[in-house]
N, C-alpha and C. Protein backbone atom coordinates (compact mmCIF):
# COMPACT_ATOMS: atom_id res chain seq x y z
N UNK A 1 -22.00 -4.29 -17.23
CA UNK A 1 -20.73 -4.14 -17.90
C UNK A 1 -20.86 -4.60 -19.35
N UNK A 2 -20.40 -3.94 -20.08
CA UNK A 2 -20.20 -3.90 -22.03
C UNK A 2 -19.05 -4.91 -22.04
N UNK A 3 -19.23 -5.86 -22.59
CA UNK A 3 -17.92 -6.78 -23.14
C UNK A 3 -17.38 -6.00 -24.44
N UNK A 4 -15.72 -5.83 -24.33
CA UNK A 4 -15.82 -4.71 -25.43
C UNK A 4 -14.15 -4.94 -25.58
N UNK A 5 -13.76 -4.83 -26.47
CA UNK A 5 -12.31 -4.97 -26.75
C UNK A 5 -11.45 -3.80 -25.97
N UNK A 6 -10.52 -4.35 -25.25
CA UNK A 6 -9.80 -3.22 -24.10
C UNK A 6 -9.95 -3.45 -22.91
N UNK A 7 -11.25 -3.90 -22.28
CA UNK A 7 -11.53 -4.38 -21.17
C UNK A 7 -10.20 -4.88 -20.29
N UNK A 8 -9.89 -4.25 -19.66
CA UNK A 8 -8.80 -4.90 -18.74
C UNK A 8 -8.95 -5.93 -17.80
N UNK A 9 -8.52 -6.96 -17.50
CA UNK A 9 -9.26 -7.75 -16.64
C UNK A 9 -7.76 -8.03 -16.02
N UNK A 10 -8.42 -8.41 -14.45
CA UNK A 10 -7.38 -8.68 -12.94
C UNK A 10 -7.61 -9.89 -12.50
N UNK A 11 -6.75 -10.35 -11.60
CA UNK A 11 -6.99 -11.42 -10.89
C UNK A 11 -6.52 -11.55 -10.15
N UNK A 12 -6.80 -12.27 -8.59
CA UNK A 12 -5.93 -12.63 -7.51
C UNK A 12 -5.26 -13.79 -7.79
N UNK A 13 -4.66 -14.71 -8.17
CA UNK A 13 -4.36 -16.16 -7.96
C UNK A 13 -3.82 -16.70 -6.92
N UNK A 14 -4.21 -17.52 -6.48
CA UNK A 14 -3.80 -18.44 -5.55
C UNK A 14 -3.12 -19.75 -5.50
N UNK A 15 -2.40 -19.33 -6.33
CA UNK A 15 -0.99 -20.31 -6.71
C UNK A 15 0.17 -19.28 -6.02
N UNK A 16 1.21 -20.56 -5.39
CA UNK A 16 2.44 -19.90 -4.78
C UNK A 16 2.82 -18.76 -5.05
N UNK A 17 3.02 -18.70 -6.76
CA UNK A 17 3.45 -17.93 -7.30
C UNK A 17 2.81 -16.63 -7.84
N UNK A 18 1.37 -16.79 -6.88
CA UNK A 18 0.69 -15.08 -6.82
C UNK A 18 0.97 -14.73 -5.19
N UNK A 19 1.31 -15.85 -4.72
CA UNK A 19 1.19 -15.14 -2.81
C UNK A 19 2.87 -14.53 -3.61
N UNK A 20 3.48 -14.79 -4.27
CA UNK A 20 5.14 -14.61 -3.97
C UNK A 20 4.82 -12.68 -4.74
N UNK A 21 3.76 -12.72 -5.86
CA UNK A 21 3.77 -11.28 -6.15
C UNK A 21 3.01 -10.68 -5.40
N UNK A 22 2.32 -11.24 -4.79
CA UNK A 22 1.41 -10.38 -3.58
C UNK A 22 2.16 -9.55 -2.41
N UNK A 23 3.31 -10.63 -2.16
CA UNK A 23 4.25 -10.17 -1.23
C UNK A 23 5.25 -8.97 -1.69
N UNK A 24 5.62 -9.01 -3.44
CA UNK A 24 6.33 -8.07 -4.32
C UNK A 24 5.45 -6.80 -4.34
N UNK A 25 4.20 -7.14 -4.66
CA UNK A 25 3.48 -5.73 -4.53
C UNK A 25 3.52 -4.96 -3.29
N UNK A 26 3.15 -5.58 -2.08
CA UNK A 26 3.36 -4.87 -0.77
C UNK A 26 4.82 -4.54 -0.60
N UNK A 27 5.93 -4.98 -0.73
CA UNK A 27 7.09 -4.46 -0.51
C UNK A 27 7.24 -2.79 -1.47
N UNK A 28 6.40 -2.78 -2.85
CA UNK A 28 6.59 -2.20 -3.38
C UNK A 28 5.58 -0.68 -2.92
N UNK A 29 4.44 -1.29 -1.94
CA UNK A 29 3.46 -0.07 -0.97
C UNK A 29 2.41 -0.23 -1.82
N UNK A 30 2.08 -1.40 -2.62
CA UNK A 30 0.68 -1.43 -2.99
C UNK A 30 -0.38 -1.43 -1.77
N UNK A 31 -1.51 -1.25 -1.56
CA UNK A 31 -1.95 -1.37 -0.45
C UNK A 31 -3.76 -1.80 -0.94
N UNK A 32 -4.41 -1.90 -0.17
CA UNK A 32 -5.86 -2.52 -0.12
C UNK A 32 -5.91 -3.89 -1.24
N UNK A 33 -6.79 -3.55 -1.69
CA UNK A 33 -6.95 -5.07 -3.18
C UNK A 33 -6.23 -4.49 -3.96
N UNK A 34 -5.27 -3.46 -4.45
CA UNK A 34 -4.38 -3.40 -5.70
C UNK A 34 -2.90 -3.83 -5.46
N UNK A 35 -2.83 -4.57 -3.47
CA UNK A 35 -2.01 -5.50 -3.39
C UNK A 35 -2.16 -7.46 -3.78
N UNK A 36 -3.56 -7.63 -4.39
CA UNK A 36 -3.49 -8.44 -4.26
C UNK A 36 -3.70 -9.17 -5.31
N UNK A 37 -3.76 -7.95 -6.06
CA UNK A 37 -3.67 -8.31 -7.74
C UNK A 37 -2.44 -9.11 -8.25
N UNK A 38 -2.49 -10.11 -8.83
CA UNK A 38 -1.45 -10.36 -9.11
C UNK A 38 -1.47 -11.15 -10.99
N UNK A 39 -2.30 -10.90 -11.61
CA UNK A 39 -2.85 -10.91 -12.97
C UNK A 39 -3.14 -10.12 -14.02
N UNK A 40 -2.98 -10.01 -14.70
CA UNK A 40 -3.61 -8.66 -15.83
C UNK A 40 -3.88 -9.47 -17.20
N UNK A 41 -4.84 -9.20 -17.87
CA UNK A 41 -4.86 -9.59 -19.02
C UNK A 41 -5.90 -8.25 -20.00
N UNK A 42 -6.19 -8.33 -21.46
CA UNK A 42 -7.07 -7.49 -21.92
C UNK A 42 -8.15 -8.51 -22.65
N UNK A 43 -9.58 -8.06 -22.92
CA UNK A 43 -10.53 -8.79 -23.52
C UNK A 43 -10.37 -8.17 -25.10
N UNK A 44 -10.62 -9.29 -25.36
CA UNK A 44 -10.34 -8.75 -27.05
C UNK A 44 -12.15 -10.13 -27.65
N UNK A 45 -12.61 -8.90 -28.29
CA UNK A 45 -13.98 -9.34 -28.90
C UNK A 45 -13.63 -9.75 -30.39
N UNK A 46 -14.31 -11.19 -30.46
CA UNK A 46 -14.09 -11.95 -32.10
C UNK A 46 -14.84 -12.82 -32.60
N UNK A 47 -15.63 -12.54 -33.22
CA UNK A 47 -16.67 -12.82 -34.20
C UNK A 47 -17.59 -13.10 -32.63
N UNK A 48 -18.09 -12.09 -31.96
CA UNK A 48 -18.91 -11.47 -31.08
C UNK A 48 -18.52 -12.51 -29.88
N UNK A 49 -17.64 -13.33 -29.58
CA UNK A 49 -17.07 -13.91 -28.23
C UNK A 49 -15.91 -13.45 -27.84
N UNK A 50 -16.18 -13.46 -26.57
CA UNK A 50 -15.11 -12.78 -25.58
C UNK A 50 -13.81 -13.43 -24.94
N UNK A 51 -12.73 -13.06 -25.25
CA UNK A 51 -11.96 -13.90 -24.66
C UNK A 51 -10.48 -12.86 -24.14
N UNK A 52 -9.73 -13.50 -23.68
CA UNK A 52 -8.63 -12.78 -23.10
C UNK A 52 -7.17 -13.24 -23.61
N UNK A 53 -6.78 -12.09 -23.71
CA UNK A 53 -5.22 -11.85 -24.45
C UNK A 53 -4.58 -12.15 -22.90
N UNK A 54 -3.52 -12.87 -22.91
CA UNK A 54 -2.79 -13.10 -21.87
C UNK A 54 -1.73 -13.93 -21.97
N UNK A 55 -0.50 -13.40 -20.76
CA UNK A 55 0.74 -14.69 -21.34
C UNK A 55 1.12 -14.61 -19.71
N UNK A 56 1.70 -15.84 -19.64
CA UNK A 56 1.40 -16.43 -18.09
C UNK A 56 2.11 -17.97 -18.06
N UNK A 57 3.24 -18.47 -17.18
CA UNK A 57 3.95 -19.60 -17.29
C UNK A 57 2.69 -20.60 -16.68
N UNK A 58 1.63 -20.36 -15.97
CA UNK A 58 0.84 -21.24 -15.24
C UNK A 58 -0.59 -21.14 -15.90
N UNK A 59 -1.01 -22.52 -16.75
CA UNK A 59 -2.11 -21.70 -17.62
C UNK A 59 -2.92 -23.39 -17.03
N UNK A 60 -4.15 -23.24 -17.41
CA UNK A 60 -5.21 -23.91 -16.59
C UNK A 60 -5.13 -25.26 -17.86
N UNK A 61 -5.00 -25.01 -19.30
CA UNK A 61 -5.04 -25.62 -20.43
C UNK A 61 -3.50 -26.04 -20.88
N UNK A 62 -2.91 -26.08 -20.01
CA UNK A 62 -1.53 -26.59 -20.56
C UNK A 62 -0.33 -25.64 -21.60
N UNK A 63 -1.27 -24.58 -22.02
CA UNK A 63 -0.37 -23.17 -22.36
C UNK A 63 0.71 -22.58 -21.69
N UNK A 64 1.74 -22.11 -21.86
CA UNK A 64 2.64 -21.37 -21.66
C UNK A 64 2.78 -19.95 -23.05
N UNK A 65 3.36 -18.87 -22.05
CA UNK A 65 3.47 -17.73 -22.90
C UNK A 65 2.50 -17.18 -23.58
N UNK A 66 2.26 -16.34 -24.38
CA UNK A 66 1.07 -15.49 -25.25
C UNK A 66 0.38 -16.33 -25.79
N UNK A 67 -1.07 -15.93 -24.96
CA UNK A 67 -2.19 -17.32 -25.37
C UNK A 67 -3.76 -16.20 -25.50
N UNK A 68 -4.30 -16.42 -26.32
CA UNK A 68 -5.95 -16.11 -26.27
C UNK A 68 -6.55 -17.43 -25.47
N UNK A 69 -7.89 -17.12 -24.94
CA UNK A 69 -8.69 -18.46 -24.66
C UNK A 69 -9.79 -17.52 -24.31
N UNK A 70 -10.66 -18.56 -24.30
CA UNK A 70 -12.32 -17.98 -24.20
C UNK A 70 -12.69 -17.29 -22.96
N UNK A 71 -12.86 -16.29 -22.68
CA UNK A 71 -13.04 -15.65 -21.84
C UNK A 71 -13.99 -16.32 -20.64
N UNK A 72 -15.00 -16.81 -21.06
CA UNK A 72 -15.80 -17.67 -20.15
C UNK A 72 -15.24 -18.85 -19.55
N UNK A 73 -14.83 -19.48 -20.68
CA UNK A 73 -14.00 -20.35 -20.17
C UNK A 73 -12.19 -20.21 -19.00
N UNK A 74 -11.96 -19.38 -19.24
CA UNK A 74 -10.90 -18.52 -18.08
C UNK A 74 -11.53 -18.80 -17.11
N UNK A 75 -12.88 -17.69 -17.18
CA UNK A 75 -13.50 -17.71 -15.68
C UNK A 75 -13.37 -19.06 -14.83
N UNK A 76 -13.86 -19.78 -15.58
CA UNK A 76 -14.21 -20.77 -14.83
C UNK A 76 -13.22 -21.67 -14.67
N UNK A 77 -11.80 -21.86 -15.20
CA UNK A 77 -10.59 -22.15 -14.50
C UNK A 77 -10.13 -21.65 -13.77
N UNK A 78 -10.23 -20.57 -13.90
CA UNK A 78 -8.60 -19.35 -13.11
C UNK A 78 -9.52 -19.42 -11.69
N UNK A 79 -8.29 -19.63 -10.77
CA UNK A 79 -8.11 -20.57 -9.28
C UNK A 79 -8.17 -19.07 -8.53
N UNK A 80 -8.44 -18.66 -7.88
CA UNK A 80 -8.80 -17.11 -7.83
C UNK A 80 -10.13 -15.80 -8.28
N UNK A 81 -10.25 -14.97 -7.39
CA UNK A 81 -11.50 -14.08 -7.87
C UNK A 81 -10.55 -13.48 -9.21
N UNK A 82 -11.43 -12.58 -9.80
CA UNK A 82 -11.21 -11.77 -10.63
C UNK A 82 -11.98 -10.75 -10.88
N UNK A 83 -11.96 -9.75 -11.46
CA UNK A 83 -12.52 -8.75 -11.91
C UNK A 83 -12.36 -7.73 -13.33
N UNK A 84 -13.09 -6.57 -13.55
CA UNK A 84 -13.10 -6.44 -15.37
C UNK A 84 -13.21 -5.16 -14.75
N UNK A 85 -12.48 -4.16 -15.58
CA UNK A 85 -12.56 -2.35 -15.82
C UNK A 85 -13.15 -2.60 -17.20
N UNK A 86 -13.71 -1.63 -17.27
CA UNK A 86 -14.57 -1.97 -18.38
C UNK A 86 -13.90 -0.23 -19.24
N UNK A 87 -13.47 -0.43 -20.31
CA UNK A 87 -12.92 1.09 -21.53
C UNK A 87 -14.10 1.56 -21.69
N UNK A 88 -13.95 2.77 -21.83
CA UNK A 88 -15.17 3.88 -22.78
C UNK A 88 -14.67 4.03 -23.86
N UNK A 89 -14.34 3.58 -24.62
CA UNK A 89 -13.94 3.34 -26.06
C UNK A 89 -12.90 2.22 -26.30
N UNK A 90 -13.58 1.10 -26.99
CA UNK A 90 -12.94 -0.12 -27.17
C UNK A 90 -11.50 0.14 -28.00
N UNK A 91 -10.70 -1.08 -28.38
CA UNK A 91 -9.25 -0.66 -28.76
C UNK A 91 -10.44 -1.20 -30.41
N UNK A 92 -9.58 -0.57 -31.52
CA UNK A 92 -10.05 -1.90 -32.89
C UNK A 92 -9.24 -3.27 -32.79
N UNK A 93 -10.53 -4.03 -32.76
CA UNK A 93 -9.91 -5.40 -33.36
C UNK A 93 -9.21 -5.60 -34.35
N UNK A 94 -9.04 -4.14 -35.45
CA UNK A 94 -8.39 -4.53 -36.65
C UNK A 94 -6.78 -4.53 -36.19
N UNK A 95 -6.59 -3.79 -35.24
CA UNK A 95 -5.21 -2.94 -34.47
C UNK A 95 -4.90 -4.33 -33.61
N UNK A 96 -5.80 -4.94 -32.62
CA UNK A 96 -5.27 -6.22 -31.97
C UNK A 96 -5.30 -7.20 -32.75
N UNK A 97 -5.73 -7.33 -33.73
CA UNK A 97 -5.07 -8.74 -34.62
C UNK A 97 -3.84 -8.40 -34.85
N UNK A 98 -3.53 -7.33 -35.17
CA UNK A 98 -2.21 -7.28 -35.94
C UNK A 98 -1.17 -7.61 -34.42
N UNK A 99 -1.35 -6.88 -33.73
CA UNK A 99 -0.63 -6.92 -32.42
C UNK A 99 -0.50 -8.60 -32.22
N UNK A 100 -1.48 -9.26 -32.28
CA UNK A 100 -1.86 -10.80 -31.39
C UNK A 100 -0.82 -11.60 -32.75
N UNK A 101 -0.90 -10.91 -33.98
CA UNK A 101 -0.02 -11.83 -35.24
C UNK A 101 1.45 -11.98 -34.62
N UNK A 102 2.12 -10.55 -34.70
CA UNK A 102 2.92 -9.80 -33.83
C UNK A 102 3.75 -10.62 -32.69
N UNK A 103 2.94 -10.94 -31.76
CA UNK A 103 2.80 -11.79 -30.05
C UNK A 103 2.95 -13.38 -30.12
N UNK A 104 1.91 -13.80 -31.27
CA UNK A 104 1.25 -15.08 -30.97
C UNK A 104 2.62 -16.00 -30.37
N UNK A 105 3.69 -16.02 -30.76
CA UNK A 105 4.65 -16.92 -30.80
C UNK A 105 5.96 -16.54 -28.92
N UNK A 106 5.53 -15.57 -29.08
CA UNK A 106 6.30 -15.08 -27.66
C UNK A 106 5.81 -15.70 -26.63
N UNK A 107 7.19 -16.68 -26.29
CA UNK A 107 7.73 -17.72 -24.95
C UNK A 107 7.62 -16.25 -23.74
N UNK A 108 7.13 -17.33 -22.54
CA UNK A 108 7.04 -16.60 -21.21
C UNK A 108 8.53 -16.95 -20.45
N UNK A 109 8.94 -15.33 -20.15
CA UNK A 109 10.37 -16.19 -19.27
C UNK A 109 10.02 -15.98 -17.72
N UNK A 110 9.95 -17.56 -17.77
CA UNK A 110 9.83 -17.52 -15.97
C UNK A 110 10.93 -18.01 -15.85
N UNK A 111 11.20 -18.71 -14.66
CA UNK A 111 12.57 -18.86 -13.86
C UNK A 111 13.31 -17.70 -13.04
N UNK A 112 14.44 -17.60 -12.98
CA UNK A 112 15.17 -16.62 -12.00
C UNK A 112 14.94 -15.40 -12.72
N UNK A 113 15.32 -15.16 -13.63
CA UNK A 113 15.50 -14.66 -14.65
C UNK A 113 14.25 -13.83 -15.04
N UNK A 114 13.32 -14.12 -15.14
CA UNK A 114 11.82 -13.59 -15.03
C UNK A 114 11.29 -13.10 -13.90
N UNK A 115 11.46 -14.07 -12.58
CA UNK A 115 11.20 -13.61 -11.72
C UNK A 115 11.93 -12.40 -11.02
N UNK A 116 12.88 -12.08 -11.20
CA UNK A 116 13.64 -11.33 -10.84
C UNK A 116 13.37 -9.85 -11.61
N UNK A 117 13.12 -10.10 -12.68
CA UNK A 117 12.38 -8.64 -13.94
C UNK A 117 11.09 -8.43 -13.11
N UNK A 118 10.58 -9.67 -12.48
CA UNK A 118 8.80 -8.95 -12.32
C UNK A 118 9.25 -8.52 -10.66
N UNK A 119 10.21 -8.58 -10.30
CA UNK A 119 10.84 -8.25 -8.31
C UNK A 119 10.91 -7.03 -8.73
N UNK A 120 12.13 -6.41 -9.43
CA UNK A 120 12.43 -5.58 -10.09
C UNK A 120 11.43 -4.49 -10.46
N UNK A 121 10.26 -5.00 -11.37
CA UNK A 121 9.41 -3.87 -11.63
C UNK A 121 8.54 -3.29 -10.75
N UNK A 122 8.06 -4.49 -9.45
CA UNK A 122 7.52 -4.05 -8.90
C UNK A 122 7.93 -3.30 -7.21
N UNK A 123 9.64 -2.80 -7.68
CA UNK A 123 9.96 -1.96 -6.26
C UNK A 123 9.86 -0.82 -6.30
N UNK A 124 8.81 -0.06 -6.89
CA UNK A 124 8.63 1.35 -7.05
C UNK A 124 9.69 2.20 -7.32
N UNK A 125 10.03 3.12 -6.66
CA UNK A 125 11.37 3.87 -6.64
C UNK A 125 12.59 3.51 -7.18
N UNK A 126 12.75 2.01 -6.48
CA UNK A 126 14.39 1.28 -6.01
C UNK A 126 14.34 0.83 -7.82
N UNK A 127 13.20 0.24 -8.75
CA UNK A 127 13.58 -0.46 -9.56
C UNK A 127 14.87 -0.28 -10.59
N UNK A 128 14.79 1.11 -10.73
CA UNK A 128 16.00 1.90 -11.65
C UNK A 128 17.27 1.00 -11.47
N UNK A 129 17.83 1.13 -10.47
CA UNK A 129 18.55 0.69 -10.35
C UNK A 129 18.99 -1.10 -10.33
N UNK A 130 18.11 -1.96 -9.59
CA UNK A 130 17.80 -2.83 -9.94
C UNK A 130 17.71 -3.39 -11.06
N UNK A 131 17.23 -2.70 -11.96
CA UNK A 131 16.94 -3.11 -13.58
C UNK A 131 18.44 -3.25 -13.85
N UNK A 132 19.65 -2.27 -13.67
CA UNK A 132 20.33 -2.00 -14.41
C UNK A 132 21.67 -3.05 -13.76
N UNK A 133 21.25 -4.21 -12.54
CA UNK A 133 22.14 -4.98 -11.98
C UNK A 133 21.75 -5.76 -12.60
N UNK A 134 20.29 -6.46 -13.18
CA UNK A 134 19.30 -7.34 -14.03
C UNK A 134 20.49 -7.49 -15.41
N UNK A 135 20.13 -6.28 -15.81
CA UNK A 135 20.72 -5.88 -16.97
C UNK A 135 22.06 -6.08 -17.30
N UNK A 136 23.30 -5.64 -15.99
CA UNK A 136 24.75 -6.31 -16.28
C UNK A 136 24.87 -7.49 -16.16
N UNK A 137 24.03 -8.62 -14.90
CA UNK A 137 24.22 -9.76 -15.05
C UNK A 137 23.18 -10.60 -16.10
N UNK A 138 22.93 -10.01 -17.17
CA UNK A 138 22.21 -10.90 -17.95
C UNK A 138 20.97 -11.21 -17.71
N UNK A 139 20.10 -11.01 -16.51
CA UNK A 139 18.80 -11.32 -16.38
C UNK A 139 17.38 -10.67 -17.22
N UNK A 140 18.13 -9.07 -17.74
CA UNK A 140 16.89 -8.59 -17.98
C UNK A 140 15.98 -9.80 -19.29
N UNK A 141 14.62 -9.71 -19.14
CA UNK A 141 13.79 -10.79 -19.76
C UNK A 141 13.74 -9.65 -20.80
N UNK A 142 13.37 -10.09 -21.79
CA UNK A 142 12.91 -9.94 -23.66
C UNK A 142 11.23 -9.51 -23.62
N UNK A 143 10.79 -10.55 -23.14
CA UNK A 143 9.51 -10.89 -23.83
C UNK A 143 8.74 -10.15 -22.22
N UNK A 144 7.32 -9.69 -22.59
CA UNK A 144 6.99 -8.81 -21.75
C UNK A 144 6.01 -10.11 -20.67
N UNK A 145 5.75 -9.97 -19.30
CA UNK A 145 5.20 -10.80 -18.25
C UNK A 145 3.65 -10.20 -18.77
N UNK A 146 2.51 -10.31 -17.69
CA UNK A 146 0.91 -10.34 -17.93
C UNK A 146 0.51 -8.98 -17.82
N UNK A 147 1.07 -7.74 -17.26
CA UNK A 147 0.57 -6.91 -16.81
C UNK A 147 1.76 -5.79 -18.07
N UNK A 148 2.98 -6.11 -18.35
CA UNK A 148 3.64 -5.77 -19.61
C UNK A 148 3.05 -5.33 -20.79
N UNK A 149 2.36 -6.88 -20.77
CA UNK A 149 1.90 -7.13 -22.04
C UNK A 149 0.39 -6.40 -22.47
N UNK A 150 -0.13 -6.43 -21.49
CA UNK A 150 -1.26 -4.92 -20.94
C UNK A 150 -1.01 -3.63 -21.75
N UNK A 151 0.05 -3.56 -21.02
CA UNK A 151 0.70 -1.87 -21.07
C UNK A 151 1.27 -1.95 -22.32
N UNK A 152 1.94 -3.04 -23.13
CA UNK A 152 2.18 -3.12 -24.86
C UNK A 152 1.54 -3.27 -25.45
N UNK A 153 -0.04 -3.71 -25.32
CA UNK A 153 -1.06 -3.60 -26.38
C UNK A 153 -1.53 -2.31 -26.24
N UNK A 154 -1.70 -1.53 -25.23
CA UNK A 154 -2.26 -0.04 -25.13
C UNK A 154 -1.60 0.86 -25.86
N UNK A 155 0.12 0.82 -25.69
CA UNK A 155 0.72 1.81 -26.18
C UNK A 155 0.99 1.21 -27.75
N UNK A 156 0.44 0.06 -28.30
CA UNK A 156 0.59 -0.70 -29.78
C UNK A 156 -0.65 0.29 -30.32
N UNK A 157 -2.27 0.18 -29.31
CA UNK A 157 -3.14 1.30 -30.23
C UNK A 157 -3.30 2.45 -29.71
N UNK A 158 -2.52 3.37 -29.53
CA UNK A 158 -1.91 4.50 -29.09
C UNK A 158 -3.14 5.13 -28.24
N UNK A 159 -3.02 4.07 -27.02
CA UNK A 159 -3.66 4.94 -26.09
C UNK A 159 -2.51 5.21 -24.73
N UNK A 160 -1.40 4.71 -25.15
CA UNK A 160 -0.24 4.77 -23.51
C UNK A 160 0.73 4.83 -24.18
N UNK A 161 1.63 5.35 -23.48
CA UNK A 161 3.07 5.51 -24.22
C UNK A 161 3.67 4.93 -22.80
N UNK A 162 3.50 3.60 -22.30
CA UNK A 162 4.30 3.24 -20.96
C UNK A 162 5.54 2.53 -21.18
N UNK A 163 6.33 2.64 -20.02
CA UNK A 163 7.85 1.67 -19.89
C UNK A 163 7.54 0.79 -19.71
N UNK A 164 7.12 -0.26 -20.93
CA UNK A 164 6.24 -1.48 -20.15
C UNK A 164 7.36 -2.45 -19.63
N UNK A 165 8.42 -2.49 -19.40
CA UNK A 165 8.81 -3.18 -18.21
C UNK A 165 9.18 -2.35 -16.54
N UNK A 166 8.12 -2.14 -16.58
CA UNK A 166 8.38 -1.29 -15.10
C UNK A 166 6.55 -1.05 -15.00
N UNK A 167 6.03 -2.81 -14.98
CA UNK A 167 4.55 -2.65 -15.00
C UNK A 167 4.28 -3.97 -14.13
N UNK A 168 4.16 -3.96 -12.63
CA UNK A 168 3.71 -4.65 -12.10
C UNK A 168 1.97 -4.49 -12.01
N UNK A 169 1.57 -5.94 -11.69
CA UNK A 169 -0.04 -6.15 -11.99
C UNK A 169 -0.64 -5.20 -10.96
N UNK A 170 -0.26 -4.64 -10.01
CA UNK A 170 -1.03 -3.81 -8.72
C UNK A 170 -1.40 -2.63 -9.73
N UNK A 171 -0.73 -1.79 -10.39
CA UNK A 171 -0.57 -1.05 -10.86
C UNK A 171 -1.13 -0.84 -11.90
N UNK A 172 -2.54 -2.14 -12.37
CA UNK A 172 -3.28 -2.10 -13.37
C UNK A 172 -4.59 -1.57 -12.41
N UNK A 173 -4.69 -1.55 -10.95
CA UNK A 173 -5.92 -1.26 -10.61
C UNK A 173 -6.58 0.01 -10.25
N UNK A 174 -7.91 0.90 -9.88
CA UNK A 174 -8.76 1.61 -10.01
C UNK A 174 -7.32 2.57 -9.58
N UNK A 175 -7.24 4.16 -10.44
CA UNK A 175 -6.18 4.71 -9.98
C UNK A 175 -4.97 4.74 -9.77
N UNK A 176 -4.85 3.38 -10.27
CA UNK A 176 -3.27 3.43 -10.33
C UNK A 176 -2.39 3.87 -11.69
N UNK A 177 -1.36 3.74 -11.16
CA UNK A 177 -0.38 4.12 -12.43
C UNK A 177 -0.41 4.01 -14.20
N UNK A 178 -1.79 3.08 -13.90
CA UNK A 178 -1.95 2.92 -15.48
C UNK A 178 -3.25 3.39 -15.79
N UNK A 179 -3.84 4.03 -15.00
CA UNK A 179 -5.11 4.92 -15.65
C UNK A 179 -4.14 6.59 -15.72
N UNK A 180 -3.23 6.35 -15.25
CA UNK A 180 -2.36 7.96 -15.17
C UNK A 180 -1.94 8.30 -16.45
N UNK A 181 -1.65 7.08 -17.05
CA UNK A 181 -0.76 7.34 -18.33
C UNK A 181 -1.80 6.64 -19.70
N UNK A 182 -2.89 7.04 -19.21
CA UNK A 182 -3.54 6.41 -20.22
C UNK A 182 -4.21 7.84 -21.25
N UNK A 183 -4.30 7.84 -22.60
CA UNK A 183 -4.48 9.04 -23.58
C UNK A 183 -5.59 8.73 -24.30
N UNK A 184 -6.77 9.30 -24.21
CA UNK A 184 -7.78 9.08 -25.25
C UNK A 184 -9.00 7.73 -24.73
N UNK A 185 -8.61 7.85 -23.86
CA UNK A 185 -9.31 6.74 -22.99
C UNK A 185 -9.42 6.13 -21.48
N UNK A 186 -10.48 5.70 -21.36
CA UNK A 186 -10.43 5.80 -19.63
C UNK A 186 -11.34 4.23 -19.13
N UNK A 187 -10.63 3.90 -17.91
CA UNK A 187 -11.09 2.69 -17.62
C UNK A 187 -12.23 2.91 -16.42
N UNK A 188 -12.72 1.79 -16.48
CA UNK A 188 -14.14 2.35 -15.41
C UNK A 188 -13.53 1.55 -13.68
N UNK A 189 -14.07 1.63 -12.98
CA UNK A 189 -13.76 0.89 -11.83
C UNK A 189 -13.94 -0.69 -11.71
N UNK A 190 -12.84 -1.20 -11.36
CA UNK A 190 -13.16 -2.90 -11.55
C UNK A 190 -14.60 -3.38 -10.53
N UNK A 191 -14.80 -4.51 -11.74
CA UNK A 191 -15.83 -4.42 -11.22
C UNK A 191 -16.01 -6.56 -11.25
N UNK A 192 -16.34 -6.68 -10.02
CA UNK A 192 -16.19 -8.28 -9.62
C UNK A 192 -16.92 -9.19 -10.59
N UNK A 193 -15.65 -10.47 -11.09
CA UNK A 193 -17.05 -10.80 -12.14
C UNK A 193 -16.70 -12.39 -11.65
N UNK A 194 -15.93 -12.73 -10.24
CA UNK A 194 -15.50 -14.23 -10.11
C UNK A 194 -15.34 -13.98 -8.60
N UNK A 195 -15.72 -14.76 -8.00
CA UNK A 195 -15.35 -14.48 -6.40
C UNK A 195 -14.22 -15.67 -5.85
């Protein structure tokens, strides 16, 4: 595998609060390991080290919300396997700086309120509507969750034009919904890089 800016990277976690999307994805008919995804982040290459764009209320370093950190160093925190799709044509780093300038400061909304946007995105069909009860009682979230924020850096260097709130993490894996809507570029099959 090419370490290469775009790289999508997954993860299972095994914190409560991945069994609780694990359980959101299967309600939603994810099925095999793209139910058990419950992570998304992208690799972004800088001054030739690898690290990952990601925003996430549970961070190994005491972070909350839109955070870079060293990609190696991830590995070897994040409590869970993981794995990397690897792009056939990287995004420019000149395009994700601007994006990460953009991001850097965007708070993660967890609580009811968050959790309820990421229930929401991930009920396939039903979400439409859902969104739009989110939406009268005040819940819909602002700021995009891990697998969002995926789908807003893609369609930032115009390779997706997605609804990125209607982007649960199952839906980042081999065939799913986000290699469907992807333009000018293609992801390879994940491929295990943490057991």
């Amino acid at each position: 595998m090419k370490l290469r800016t775009g790289n999508v990277i997954l993860a299972a976690g095994q914190q409560p609060a991945g069994r609780l999307i694990c359980a959101s994805n299967r309600i939603a008919g994810a099925k095999g390991q793209a139910a058990k995804i419950t992570h998304g982040g992208v690799m972004y290459i800088y001054k030739l080290e690898p690290y990952i764009i990601e925003t996430t209320s549970i961070s190994w370093n005491g972070k909350k919300g839109f955070q870079i950190n060293n990609y190696h160093e991830w590995l070897d925190h994040y409590k869970g396997p993981a794995w990397v799709r690897e792009i056939d044509r990287r995004l420019y780093e000149s395009v994700v700086a601007r994006f990460i300038q953009k991001h850097k400061l965007d708070k993660y909304e967890n609580g009811f309120s968050g959790a309820m946007a990421l229930l929401a995105a991930g009920m396939g069909g039903h979400h439409e509507s859902l969104m739009k009860i989110w939406e009268f009682m005040g819940w819909q979230t602002t700021t995009p969750h891990c697998t969002e924020l995926v789908a807003l850096l893609f369609n930032y260097c115009d390779r997706s034009s997605f609804d990125v709130h209607h982007m649960p993490p199952y839906k980042l894996w081999d065939g799913g919904e986000f290699d469907q809507g992807l333009y000018g570029t293609k992801l390879g099959k994940a491929e295990q890089v943490k057991e």
